[in-house]
PDB file of N, CA and C in Angstrom:
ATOM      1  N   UNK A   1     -33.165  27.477   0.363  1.00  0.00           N
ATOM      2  CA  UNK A   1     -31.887  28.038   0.004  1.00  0.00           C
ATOM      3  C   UNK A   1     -30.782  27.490   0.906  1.00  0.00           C
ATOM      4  N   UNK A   2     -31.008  27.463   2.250  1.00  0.00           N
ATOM      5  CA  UNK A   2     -30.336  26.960   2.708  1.00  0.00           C
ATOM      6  C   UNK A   2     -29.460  25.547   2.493  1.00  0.00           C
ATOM      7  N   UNK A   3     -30.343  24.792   2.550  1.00  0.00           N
ATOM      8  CA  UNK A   3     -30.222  23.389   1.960  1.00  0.00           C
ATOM      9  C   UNK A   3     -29.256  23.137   0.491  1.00  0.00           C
ATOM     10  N   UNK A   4     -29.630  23.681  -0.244  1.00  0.00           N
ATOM     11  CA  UNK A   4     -28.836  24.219  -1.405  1.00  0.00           C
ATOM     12  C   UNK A   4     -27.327  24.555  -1.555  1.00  0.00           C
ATOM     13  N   UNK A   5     -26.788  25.520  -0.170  1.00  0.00           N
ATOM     14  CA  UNK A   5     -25.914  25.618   0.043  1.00  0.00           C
ATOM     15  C   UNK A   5     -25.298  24.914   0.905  1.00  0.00           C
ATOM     16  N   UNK A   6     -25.929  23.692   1.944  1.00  0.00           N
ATOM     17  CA  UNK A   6     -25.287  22.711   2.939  1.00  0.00           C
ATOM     18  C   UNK A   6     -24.398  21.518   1.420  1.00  0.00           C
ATOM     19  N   UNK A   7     -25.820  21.590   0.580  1.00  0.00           N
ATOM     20  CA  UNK A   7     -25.131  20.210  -0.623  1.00  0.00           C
ATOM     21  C   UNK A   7     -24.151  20.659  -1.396  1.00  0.00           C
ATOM     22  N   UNK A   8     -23.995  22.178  -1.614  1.00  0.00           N
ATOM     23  CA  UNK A   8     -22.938  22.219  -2.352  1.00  0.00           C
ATOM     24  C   UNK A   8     -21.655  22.445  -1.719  1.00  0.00           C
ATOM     25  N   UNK A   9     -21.349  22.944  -0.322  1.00  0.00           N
ATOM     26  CA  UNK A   9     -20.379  22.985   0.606  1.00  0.00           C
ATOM     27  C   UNK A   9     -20.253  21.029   0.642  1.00  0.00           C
ATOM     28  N   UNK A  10     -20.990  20.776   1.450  1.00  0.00           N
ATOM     29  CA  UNK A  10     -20.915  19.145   1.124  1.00  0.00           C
ATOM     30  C   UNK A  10     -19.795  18.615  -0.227  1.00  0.00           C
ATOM     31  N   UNK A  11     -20.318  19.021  -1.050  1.00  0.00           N
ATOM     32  CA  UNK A  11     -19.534  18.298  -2.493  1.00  0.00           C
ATOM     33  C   UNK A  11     -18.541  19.151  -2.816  1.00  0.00           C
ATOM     34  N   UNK A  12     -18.207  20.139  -2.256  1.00  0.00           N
ATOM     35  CA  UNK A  12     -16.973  20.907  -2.256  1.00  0.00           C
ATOM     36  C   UNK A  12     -16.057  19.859  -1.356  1.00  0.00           C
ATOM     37  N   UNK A  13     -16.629  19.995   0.157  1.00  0.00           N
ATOM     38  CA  UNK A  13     -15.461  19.537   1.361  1.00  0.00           C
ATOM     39  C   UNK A  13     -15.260  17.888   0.101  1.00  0.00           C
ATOM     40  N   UNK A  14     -15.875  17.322  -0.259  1.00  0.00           N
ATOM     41  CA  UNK A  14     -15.837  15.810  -1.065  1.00  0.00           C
ATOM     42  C   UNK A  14     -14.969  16.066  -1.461  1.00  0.00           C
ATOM     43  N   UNK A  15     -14.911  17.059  -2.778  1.00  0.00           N
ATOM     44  CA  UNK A  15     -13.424  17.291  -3.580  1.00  0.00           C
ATOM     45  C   UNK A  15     -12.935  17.610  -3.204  1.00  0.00           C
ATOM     46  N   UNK A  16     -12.726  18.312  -2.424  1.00  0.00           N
ATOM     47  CA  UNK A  16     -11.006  18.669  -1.680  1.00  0.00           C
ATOM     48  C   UNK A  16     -10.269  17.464  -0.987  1.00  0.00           C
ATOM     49  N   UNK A  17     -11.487  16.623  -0.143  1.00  0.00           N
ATOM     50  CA  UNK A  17     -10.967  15.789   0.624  1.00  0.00           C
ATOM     51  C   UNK A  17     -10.294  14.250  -0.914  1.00  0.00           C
ATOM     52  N   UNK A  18     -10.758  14.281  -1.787  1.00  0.00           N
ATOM     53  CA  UNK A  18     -10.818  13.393  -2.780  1.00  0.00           C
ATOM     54  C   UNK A  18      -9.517  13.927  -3.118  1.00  0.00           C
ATOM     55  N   UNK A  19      -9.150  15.311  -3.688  1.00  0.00           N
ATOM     56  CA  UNK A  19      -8.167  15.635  -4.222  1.00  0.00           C
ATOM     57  C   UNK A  19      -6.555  15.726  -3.275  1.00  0.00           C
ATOM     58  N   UNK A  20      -7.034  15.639  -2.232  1.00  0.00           N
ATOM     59  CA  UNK A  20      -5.942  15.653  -1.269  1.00  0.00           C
ATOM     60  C   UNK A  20      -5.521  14.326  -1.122  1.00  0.00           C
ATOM     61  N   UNK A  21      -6.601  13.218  -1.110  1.00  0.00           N
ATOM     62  CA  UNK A  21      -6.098  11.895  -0.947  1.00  0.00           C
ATOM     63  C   UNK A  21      -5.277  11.885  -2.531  1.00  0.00           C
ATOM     64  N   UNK A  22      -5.938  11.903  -2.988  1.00  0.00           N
ATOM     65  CA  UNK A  22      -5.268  11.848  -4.681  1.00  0.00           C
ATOM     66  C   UNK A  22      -3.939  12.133  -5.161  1.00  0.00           C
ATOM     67  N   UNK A  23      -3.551  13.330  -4.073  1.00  0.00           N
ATOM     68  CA  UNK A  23      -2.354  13.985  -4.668  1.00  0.00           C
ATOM     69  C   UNK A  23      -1.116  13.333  -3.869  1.00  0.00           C
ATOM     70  N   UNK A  24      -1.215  12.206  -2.176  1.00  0.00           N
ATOM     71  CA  UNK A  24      -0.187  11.537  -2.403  1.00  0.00           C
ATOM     72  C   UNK A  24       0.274  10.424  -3.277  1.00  0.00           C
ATOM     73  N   UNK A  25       1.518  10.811  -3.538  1.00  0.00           N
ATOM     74  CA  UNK A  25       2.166   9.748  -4.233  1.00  0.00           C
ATOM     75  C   UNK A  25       2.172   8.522  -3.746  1.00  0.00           C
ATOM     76  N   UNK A  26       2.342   7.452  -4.749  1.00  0.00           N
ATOM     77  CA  UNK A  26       2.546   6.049  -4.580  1.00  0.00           C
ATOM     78  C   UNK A  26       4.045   5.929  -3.773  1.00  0.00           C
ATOM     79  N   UNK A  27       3.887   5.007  -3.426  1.00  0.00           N
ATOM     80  CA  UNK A  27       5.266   4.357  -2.529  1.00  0.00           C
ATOM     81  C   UNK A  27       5.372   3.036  -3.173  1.00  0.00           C
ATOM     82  N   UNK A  28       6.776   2.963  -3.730  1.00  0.00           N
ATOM     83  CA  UNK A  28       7.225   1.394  -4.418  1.00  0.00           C
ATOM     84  C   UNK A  28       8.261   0.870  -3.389  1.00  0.00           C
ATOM     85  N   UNK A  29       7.561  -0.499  -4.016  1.00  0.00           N
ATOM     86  CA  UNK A  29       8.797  -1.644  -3.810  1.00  0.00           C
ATOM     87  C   UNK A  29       8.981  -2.588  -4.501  1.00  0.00           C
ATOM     88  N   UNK A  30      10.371  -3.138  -4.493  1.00  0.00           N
ATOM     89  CA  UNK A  30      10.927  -4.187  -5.619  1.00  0.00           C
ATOM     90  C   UNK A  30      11.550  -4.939  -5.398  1.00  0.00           C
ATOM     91  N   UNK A  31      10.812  -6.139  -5.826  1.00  0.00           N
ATOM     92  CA  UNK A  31      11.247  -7.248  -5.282  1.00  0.00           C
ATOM     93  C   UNK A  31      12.007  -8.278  -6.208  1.00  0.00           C
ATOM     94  N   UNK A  32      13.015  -8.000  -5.514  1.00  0.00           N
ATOM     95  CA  UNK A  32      14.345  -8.784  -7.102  1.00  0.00           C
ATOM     96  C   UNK A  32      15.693  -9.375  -5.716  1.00  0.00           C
ATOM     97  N   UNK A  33      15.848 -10.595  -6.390  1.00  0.00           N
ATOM     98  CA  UNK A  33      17.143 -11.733  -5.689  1.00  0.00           C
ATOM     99  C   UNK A  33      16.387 -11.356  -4.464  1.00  0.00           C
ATOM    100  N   UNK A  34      15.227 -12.003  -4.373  1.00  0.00           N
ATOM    101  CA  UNK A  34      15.004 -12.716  -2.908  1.00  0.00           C
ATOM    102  C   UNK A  34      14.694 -11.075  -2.057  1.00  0.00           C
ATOM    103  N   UNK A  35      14.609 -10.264  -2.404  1.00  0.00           N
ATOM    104  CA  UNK A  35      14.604  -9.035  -1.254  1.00  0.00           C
ATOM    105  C   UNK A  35      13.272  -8.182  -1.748  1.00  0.00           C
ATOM    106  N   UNK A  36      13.089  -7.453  -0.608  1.00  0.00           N
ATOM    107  CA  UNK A  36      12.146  -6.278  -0.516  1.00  0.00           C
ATOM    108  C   UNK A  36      13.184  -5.487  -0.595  1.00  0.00           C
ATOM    109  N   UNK A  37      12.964  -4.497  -1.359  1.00  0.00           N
ATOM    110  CA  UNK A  37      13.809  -2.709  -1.477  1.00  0.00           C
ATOM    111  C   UNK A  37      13.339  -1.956  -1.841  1.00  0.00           C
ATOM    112  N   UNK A  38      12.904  -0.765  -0.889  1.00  0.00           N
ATOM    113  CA  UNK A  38      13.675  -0.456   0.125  1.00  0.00           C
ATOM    114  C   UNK A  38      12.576  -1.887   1.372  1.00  0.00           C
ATOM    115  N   UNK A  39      13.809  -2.810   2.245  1.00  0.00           N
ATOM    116  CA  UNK A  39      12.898  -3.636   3.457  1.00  0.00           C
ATOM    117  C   UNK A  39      11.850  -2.599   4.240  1.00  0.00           C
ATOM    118  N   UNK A  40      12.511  -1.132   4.710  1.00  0.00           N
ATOM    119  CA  UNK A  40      11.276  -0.655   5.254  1.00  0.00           C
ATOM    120  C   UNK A  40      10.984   0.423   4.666  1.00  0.00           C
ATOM    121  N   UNK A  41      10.094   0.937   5.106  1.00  0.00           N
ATOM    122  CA  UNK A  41       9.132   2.325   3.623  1.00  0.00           C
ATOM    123  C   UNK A  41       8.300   3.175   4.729  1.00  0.00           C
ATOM    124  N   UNK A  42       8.775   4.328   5.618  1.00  0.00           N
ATOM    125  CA  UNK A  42       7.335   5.258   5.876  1.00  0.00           C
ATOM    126  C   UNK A  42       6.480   5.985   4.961  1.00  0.00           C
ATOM    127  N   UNK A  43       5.512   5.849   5.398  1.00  0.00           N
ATOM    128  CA  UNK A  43       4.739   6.615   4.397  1.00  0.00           C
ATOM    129  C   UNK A  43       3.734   7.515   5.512  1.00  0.00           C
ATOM    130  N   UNK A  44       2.871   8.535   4.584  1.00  0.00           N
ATOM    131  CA  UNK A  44       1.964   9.458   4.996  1.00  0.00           C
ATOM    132  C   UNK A  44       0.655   8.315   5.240  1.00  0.00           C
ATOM    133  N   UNK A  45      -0.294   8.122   6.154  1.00  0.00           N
ATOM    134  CA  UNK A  45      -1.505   7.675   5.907  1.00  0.00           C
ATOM    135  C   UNK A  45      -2.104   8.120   4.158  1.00  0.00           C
ATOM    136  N   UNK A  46      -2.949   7.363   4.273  1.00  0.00           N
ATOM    137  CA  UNK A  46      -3.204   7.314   2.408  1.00  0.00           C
ATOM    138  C   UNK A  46      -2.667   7.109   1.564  1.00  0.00           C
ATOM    139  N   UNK A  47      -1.270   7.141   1.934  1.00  0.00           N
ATOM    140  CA  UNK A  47      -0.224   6.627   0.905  1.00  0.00           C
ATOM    141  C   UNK A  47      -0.731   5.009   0.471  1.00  0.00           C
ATOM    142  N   UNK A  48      -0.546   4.727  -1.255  1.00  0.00           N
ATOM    143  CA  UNK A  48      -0.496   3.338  -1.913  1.00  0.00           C
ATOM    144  C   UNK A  48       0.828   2.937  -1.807  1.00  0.00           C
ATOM    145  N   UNK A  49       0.852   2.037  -1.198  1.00  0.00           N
ATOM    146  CA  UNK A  49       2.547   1.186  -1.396  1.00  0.00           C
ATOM    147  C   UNK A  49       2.030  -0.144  -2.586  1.00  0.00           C
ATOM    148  N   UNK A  50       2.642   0.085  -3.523  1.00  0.00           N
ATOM    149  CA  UNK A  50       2.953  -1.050  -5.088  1.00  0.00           C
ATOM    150  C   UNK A  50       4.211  -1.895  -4.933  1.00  0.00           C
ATOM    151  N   UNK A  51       4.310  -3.286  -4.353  1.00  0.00           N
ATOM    152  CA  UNK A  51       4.966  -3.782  -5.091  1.00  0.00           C
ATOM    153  C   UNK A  51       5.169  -4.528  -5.999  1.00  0.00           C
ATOM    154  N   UNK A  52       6.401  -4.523  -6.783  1.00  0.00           N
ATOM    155  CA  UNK A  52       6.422  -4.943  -8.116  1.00  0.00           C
ATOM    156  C   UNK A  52       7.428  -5.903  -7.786  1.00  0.00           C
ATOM    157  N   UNK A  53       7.216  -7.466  -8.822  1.00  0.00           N
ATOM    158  CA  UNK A  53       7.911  -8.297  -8.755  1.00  0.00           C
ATOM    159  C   UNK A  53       9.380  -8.276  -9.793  1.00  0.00           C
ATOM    160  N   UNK A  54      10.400  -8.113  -9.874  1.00  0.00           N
ATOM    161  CA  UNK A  54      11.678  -8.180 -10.941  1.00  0.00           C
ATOM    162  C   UNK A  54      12.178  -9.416 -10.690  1.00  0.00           C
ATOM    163  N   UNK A  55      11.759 -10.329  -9.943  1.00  0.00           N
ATOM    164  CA  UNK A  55      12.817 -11.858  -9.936  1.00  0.00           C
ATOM    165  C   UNK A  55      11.899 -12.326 -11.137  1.00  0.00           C
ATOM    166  N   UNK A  56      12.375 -13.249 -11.348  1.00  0.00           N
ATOM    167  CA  UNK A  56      12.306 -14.378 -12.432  1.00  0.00           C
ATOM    168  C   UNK A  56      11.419 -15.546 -11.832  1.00  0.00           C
ATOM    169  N   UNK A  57      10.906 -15.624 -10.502  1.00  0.00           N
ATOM    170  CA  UNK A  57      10.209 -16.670  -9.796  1.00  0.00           C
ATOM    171  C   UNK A  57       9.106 -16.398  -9.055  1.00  0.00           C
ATOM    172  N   UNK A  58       7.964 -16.720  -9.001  1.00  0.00           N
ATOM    173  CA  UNK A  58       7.092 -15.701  -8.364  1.00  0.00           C
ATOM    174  C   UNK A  58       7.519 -15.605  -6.739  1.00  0.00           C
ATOM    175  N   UNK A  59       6.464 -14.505  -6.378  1.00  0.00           N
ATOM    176  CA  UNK A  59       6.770 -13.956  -4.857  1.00  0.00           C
ATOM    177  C   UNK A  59       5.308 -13.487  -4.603  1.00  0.00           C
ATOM    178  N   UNK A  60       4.933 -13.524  -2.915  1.00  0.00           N
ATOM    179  CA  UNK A  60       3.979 -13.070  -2.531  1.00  0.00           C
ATOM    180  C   UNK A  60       4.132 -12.020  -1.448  1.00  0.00           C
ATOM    181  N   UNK A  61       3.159 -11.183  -1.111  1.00  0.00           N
ATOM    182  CA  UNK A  61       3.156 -10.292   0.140  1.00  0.00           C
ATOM    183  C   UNK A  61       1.663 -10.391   0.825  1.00  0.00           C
ATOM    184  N   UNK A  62       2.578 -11.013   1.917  1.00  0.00           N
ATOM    185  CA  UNK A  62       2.036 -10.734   3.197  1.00  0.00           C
ATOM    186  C   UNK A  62       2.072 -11.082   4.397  1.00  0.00           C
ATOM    187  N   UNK A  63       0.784 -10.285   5.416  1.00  0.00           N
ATOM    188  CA  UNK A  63       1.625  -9.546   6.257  1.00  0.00           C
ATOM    189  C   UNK A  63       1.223 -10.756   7.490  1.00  0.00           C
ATOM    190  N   UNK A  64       1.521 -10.622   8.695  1.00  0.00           N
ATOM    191  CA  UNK A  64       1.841 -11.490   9.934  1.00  0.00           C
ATOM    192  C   UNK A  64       0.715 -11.516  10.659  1.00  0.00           C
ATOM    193  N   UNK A  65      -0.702 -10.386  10.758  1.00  0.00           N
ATOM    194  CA  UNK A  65      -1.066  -9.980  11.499  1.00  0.00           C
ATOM    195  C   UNK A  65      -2.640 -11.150  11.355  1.00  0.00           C
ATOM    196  N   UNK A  66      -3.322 -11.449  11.780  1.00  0.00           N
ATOM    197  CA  UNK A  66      -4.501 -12.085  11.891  1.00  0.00           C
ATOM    198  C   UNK A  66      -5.739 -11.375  12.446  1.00  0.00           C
ATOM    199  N   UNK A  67      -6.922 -10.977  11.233  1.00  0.00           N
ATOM    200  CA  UNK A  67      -6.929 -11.798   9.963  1.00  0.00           C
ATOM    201  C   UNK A  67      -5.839 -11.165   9.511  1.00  0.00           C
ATOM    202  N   UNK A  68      -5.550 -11.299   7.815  1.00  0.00           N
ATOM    203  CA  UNK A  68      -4.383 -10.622   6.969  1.00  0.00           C
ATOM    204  C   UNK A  68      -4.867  -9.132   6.414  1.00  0.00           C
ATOM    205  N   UNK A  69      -3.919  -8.152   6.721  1.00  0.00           N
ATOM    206  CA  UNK A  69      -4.460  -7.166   6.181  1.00  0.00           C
ATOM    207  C   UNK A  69      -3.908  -7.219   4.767  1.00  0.00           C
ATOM    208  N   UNK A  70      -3.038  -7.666   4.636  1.00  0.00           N
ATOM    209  CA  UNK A  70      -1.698  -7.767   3.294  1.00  0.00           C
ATOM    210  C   UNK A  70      -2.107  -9.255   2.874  1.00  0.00           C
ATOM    211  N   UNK A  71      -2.427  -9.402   1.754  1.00  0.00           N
ATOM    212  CA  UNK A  71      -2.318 -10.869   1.005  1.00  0.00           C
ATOM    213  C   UNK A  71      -2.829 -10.738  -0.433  1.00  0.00           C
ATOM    214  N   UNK A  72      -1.255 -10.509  -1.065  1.00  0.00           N
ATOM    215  CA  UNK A  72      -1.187 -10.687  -2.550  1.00  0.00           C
ATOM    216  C   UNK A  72      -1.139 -12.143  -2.929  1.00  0.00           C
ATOM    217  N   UNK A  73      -1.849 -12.085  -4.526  1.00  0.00           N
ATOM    218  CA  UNK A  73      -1.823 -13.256  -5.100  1.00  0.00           C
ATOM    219  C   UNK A  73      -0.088 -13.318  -5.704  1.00  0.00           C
ATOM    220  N   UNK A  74       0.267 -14.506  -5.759  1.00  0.00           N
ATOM    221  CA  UNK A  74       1.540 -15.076  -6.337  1.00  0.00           C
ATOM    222  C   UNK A  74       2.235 -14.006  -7.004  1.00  0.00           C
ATOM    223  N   UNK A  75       2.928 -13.403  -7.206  1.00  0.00           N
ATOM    224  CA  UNK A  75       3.356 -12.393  -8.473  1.00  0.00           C
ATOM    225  C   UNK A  75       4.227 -13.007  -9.153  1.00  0.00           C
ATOM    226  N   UNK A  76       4.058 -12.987 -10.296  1.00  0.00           N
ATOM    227  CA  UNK A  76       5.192 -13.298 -11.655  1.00  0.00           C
ATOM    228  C   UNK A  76       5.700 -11.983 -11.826  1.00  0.00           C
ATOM    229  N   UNK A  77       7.042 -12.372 -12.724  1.00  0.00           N
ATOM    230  CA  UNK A  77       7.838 -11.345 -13.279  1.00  0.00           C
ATOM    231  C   UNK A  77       6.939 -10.236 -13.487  1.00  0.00           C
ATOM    232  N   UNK A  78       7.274  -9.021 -13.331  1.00  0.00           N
ATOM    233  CA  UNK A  78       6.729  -7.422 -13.866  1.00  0.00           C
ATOM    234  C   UNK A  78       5.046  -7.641 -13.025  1.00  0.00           C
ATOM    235  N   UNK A  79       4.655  -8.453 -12.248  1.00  0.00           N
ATOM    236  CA  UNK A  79       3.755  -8.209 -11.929  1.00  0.00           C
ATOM    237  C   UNK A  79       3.578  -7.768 -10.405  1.00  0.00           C
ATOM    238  N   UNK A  80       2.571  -6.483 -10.302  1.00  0.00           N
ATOM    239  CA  UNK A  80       2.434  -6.409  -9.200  1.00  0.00           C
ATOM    240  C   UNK A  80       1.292  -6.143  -8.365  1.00  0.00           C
ATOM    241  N   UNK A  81       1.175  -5.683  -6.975  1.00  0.00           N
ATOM    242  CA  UNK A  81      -0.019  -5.465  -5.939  1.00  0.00           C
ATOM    243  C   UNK A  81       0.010  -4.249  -5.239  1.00  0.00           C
ATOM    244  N   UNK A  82      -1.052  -3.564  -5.425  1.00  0.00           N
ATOM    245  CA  UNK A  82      -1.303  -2.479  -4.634  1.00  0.00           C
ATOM    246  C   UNK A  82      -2.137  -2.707  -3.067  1.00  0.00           C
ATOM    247  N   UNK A  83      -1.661  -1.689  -2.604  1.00  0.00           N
ATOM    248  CA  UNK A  83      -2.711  -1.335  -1.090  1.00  0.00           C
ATOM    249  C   UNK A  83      -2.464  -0.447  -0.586  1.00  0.00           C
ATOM    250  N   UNK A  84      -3.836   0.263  -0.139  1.00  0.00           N
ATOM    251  CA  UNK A  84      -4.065   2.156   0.476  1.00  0.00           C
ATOM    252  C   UNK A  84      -3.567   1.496   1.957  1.00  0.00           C
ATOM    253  N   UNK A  85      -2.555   2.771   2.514  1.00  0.00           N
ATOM    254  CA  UNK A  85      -2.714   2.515   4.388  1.00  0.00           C
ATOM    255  C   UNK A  85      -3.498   3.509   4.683  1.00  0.00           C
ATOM    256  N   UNK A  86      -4.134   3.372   5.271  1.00  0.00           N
ATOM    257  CA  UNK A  86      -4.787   4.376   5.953  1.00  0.00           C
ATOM    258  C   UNK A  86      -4.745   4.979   7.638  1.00  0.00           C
ATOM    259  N   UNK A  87      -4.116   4.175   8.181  1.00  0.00           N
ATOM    260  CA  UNK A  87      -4.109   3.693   9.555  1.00  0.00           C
ATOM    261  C   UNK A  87      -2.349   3.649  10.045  1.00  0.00           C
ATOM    262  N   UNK A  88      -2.686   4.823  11.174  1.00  0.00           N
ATOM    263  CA  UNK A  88      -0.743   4.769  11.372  1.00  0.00           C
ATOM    264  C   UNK A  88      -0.455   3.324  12.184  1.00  0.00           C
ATOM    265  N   UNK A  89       0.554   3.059  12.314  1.00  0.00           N
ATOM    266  CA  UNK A  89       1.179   1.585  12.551  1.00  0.00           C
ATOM    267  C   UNK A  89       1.883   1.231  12.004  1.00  0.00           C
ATOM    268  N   UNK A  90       2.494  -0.241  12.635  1.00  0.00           N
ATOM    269  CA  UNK A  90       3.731  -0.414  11.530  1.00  0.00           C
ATOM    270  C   UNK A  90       3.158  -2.004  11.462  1.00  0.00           C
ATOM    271  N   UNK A  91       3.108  -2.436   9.769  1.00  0.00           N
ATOM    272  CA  UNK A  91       2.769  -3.450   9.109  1.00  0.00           C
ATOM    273  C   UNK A  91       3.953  -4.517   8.803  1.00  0.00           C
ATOM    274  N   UNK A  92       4.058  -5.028   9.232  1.00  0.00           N
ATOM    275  CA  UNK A  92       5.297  -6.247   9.052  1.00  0.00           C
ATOM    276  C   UNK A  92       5.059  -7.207   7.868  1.00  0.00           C
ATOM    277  N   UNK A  93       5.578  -7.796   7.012  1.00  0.00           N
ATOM    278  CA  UNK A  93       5.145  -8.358   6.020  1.00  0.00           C
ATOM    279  C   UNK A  93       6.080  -9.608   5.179  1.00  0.00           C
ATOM    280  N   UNK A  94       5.580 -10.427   4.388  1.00  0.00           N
ATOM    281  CA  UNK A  94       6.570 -11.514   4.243  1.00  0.00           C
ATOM    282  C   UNK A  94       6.083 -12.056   3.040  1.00  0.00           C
ATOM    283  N   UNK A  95       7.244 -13.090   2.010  1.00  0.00           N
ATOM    284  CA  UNK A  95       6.775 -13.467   0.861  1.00  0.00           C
ATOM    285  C   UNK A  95       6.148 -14.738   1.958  1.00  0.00           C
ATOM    286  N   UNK A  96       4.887 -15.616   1.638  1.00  0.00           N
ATOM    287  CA  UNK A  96       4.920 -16.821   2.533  1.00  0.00           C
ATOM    288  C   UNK A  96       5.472 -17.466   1.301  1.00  0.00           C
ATOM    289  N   UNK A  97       6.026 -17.545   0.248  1.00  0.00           N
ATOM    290  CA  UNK A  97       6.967 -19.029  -0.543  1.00  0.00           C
ATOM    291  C   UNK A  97       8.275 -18.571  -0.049  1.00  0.00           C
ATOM    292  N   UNK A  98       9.129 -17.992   0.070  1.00  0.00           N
ATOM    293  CA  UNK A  98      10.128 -17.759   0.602  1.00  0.00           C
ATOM    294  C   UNK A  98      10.330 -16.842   1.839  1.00  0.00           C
ATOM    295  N   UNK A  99       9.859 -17.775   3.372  1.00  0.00           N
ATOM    296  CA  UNK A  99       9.401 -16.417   4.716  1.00  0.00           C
ATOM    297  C   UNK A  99      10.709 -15.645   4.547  1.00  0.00           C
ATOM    298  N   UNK A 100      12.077 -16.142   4.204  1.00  0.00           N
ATOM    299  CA  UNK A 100      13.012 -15.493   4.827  1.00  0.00           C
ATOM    300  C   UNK A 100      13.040 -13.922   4.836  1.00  0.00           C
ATOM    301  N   UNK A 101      11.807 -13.806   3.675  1.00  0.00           N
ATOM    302  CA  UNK A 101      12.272 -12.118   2.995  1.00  0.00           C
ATOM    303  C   UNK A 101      10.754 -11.318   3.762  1.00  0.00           C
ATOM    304  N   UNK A 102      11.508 -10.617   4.607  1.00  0.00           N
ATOM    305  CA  UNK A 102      10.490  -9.600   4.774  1.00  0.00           C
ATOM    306  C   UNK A 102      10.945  -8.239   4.784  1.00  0.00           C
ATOM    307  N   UNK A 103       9.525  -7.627   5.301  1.00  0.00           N
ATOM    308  CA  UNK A 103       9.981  -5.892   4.918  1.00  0.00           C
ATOM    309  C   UNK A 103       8.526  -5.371   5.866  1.00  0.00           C
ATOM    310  N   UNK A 104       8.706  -4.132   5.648  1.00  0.00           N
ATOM    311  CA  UNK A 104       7.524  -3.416   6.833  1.00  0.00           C
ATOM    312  C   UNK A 104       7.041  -1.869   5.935  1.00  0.00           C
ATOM    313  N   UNK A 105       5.981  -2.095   6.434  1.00  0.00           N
ATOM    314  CA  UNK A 105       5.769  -0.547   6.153  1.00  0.00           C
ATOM    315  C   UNK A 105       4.904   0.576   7.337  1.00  0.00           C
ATOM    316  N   UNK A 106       5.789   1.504   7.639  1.00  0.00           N
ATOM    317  CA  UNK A 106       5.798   2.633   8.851  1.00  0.00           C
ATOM    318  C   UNK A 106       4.359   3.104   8.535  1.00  0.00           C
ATOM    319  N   UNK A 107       3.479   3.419   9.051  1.00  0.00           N
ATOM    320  CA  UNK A 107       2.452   4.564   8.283  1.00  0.00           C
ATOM    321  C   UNK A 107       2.714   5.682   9.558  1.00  0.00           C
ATOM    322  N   UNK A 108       2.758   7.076   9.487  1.00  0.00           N
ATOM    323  CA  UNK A 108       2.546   7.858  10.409  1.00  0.00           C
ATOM    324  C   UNK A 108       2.382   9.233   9.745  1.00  0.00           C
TER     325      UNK A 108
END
């Protein structure tokens, strides 16, 4: 009996902990004429930051740090890349076809 009730407390704490990650919202960004907007973004740990491409030319993200924690493929128009933070810090980040444009994201 005991046992019984460790697995189902178990798969309780699961869903709660599942549903709590679940219930933050996404964090966007948009990347149109050469810019990240908003350039910087805090977010909650667990937060998904999406960005989405609106220029007309592709763009990439990522980030400075070695290895890469951030490295999207090319994005075309309307296309975009997700990634969970999980980890407070601050992530610095860059298209590498055009370095000039970067942006960061806060986690705390």
């Amino acid at each position: 009996m005991t046992r019984v009730r460790f697995v189902a407390l178990l798969g309780c704490a699961m869903l709660l902990a599942h549903s709590a990650a679940a219930s933050v919202p996404d964090a966007a960004v948009t990347i149109d004429n050469f810019t990240f907007t908003p350039a910087q973004i805090t977010v909650a740990p667990g937060t998904r930051v999406v960005w989405t491409n609106r220029d007309d030319i592709p763009h990439t993200v990522v980030d400075a740090a070695n290895p890469r924690a951030i490295k999207s493929p090319p994005l075309d128009t309307d296309d975009s890349y997700a990634r969970f933070f999980d980890k407070a810090g601050t992530y610095t980040y860059f298209c590498s076809l055009h370095p000039h444009m970067t942006g960061s994201v806060i986690v705390r």
